[in-house]
C-alpha atoms as a PDB file:
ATOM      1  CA  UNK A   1       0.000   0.000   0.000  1.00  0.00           C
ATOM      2  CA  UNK A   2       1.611   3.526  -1.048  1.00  0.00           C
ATOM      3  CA  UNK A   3       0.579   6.685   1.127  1.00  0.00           C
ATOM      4  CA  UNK A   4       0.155   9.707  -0.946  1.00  0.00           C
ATOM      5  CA  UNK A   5       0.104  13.311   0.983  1.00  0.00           C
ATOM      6  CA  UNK A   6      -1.223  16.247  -0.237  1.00  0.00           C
ATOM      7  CA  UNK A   7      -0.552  19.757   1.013  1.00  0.00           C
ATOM      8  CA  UNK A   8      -3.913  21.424  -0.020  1.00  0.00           C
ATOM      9  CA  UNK A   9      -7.515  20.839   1.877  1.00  0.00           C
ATOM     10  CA  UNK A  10      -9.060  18.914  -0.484  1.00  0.00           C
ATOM     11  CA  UNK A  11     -12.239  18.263   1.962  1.00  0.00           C
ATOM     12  CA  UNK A  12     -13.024  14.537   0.496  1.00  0.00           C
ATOM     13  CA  UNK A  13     -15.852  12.820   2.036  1.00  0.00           C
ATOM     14  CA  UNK A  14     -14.385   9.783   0.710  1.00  0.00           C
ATOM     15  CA  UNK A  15     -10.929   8.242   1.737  1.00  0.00           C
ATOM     16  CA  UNK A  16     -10.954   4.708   0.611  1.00  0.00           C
ATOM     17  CA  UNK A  17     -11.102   3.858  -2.925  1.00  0.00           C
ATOM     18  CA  UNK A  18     -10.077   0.513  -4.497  1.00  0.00           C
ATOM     19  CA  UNK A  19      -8.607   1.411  -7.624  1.00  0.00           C
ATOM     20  CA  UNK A  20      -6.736   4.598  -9.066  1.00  0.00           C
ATOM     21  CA  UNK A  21      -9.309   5.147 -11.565  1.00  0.00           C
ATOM     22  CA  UNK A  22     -11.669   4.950  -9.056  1.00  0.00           C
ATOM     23  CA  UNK A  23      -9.932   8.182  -6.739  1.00  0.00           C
ATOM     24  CA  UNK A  24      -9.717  10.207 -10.303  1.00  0.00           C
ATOM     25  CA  UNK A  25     -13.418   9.919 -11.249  1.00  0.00           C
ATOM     26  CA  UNK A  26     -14.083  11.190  -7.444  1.00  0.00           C
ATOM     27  CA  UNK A  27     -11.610  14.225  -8.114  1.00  0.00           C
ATOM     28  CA  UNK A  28     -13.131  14.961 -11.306  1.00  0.00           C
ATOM     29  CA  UNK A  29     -16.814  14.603  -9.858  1.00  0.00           C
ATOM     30  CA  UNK A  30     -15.441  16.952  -6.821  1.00  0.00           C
ATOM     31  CA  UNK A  31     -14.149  19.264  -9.103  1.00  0.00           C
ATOM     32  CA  UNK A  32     -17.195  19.945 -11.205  1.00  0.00           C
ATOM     33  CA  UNK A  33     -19.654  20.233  -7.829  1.00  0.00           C
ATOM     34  CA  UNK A  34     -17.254  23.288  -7.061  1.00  0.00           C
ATOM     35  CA  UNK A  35     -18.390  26.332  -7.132  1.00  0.00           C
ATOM     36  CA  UNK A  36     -15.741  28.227  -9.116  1.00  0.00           C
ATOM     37  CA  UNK A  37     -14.890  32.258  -8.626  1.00  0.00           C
ATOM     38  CA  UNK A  38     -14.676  33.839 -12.384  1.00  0.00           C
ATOM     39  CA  UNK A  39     -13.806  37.152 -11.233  1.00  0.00           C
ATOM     40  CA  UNK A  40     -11.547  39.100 -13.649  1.00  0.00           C
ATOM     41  CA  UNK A  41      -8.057  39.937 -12.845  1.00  0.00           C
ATOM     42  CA  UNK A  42      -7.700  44.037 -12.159  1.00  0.00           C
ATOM     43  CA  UNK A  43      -5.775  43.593 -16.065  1.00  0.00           C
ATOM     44  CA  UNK A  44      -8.827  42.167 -17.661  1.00  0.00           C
ATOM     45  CA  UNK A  45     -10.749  44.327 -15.497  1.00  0.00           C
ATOM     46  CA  UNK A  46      -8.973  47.347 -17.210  1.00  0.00           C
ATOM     47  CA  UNK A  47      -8.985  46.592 -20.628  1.00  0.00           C
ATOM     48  CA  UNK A  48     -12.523  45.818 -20.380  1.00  0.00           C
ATOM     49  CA  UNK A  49     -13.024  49.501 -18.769  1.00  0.00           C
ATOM     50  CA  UNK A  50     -10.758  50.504 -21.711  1.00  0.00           C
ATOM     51  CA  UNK A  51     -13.074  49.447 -24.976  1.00  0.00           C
ATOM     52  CA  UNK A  52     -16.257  50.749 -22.984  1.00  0.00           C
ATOM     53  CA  UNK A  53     -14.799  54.063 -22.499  1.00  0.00           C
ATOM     54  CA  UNK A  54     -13.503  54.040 -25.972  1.00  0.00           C
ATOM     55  CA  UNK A  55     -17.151  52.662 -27.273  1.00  0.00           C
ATOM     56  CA  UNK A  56     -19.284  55.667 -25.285  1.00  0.00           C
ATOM     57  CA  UNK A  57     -16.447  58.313 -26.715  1.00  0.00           C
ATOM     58  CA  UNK A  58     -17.200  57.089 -30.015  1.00  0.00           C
ATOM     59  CA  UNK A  59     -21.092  55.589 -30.654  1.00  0.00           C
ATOM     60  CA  UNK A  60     -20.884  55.570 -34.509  1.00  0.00           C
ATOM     61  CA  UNK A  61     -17.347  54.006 -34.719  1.00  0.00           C
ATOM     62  CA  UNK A  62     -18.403  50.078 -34.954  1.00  0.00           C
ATOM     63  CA  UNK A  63     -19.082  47.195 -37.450  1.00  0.00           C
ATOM     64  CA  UNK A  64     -22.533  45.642 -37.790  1.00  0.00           C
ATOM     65  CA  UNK A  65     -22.517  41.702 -36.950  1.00  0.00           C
ATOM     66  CA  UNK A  66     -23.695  41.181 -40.670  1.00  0.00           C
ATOM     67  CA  UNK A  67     -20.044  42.967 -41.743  1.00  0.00           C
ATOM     68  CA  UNK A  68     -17.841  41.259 -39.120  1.00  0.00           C
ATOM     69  CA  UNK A  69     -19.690  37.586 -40.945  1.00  0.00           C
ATOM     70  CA  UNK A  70     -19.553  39.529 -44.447  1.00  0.00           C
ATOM     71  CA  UNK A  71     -15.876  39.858 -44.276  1.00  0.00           C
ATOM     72  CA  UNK A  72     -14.543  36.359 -43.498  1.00  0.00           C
ATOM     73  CA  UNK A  73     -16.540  35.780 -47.256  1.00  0.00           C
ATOM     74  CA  UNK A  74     -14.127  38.204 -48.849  1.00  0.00           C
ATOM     75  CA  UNK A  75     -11.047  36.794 -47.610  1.00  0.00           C
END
């Protein structure tokens, strides 16, 4: 029997499993119950500030969805 430590708090309510495959599938069910923080870094957080400021200062300066789709057919 091998002994594996881990350093970070995991919080498993399970400790025993019989195979390998097994202890993955737990992580991986674990991992996806986890509620996950998607804040934006103050970078992101900036550039998004950025191209808002840029898009109030200038209303009119912008291409329609149809031209965005309407170019990747010229090209």
């Amino acid at each position: 029997m091998t002994t594996i430590h881990i350093d970070e708090e995991l919080n498993l309510d399970k400790t025993h499993f019989k195979t390998m495959e097994e202890f993955q599938l737990y992580l991986m069910m674990q991992e996806k119950e986890q509620i996950k923080d998607y804040s934006l870094s103050e970078a992101h957080n900036k550039i998004i500030d950025d191209r808002v400021a840029e898009a109030d200062a200038n209303p009119d300066n912008y291409v329609t969805y149809q031209e965005f789709k309407d170019s990747f057919k010229k090209k």
